[in-house]
Protein backbone atom coordinates (compact mmCIF):
# COMPACT_ATOMS: atom_id res chain seq x y z
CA UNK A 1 18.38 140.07 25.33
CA UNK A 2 19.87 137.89 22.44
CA UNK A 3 17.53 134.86 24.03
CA UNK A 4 15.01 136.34 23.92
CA UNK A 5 15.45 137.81 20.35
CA UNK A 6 16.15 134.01 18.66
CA UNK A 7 13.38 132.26 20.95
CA UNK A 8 10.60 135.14 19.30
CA UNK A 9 12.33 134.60 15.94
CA UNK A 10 11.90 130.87 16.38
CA UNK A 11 7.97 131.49 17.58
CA UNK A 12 7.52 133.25 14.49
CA UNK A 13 8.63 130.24 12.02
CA UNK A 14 5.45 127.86 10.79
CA UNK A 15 6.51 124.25 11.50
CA UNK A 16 4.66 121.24 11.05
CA UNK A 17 4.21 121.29 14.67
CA UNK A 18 3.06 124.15 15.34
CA UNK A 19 0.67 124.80 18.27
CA UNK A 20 0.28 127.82 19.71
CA UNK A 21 -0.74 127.98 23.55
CA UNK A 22 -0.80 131.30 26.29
CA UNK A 23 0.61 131.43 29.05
CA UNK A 24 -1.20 132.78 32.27
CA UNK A 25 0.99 132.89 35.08
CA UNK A 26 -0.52 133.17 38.88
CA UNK A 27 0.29 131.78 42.00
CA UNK A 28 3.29 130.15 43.53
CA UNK A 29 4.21 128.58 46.88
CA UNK A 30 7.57 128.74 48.63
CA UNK A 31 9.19 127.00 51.63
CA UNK A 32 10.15 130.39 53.52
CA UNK A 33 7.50 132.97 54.45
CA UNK A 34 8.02 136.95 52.80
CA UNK A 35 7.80 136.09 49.08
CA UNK A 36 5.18 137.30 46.58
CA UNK A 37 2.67 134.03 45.62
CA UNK A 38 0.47 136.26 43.07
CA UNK A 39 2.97 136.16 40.02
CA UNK A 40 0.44 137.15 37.75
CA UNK A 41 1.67 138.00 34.27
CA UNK A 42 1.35 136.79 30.68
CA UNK A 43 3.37 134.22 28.07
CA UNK A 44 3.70 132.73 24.74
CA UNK A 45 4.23 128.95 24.47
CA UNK A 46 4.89 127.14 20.84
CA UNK A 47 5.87 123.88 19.43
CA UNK A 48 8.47 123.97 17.61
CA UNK A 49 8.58 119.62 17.39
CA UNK A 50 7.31 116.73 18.70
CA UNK A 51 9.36 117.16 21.78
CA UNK A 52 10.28 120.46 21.86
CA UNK A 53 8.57 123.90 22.49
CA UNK A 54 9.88 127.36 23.38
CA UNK A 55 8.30 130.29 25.57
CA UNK A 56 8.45 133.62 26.64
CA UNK A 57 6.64 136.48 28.89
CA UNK A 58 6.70 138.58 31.98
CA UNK A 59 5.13 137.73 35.52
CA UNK A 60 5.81 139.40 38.55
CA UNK A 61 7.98 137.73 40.67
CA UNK A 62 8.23 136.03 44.15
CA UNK A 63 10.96 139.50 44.96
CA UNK A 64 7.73 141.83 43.91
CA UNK A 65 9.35 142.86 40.67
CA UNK A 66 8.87 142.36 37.08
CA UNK A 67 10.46 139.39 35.39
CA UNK A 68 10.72 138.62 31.87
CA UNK A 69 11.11 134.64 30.66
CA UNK A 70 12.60 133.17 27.85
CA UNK A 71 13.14 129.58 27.68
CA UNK A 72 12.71 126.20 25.68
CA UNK A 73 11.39 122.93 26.82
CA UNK A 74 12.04 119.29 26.00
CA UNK A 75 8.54 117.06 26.55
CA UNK A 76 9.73 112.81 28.49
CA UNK A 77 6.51 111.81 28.80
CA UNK A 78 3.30 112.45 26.66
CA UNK A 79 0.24 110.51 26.92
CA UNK A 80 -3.58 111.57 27.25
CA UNK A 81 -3.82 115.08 29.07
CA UNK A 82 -0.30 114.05 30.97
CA UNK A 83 2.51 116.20 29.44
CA UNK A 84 6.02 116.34 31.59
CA UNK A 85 8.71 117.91 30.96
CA UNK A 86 12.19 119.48 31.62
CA UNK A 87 12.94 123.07 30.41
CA UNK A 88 15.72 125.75 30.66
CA UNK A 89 16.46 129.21 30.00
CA UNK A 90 16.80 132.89 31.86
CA UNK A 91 15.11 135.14 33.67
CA UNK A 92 15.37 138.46 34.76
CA UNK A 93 14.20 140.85 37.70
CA UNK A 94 16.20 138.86 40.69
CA UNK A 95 18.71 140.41 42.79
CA UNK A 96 21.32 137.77 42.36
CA UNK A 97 22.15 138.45 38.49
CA UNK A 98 20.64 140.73 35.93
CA UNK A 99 19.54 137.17 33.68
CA UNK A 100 19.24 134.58 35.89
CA UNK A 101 19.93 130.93 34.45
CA UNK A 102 16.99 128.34 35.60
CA UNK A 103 16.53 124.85 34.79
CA UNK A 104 13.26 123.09 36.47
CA UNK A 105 11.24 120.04 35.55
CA UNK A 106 7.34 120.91 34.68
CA UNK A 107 4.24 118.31 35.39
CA UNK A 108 1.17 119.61 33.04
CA UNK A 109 -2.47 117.86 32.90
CA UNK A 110 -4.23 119.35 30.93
CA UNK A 111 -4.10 122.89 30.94
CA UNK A 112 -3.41 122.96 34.38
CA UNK A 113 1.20 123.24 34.64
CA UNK A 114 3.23 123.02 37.29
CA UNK A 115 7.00 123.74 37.94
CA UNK A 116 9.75 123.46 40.72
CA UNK A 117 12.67 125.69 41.63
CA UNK A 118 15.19 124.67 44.30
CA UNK A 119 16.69 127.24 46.53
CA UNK A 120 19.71 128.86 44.63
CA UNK A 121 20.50 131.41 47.19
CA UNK A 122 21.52 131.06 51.03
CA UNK A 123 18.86 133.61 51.86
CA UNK A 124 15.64 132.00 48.83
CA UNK A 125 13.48 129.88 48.42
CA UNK A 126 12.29 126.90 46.83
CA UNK A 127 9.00 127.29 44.61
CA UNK A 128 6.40 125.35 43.18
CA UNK A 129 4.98 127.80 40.39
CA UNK A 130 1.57 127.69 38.89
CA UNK A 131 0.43 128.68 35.54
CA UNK A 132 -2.48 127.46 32.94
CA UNK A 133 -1.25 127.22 29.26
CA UNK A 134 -4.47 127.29 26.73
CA UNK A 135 -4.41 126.26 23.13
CA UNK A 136 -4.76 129.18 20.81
CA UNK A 137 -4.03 127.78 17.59
């Protein structure tokens, strides 16, 4: 809960960077059949510098229950509509842990993202996750 207290403090701040986007979560697919690929749900993306942005929102997740997000992300490559990136942070709503730790690399064009989870239990997945992030301010 701390997280997720400093990353909407830090959302809040007006930096020379600032760009605001949303997040609209949808559709992911895993390796393994059973999971949930509709993970609608709703987040806030900002810049906090060049390289660096932080998020946070709720989706409902591959296990059918709610999640919420909170993590910040550090941009390699830029150039054109190419943005790629590596971010990590915590979740919540899993089985395993009440706030799970995550780390995943994330491919946008445009304002289409994508992002990859490995397996981290014996009896998961691995995910590629879907979302759009738009430009609000």
């Amino acid at each position: 809960m701390r997280i997720l207290f400093v990353i909407l403090s830090i959302l809040c701040l007006n930096t020379a960077y600032a760009e605001t986007y949303l997040q609209i979560n949808g559709a992911s697919l895993h390796d393994k059949p059973g999971y949930n690929q509709f993970n609608y749900g709703l987040g806030i993306e900002q810049t906090v510098s060049e390289n660096w942005n932080v998020a946070v929102g709720w989706y409902r997740n591959s296990e059918y229950r709610g999640s919420a997000y909170a993590y910040g992300r550090y941009a390699i490559y830029k150039n054109g509509p190419w943005d790629i990136g590596v971010g990590v942070g915590g979740v919540t709503g899993y089985q395993r842990m009440n706030v799970l730790p995550m780390a995943f690399p994330e491919v946008c064009y445009s304002y289409l993202c994508a992002i990859a989870l490995p397996q981290v239990e014996p009896s998961g997945a691995s995910v590629l996750g879907f979302h759009l992030r738009l430009p609000i301010s």
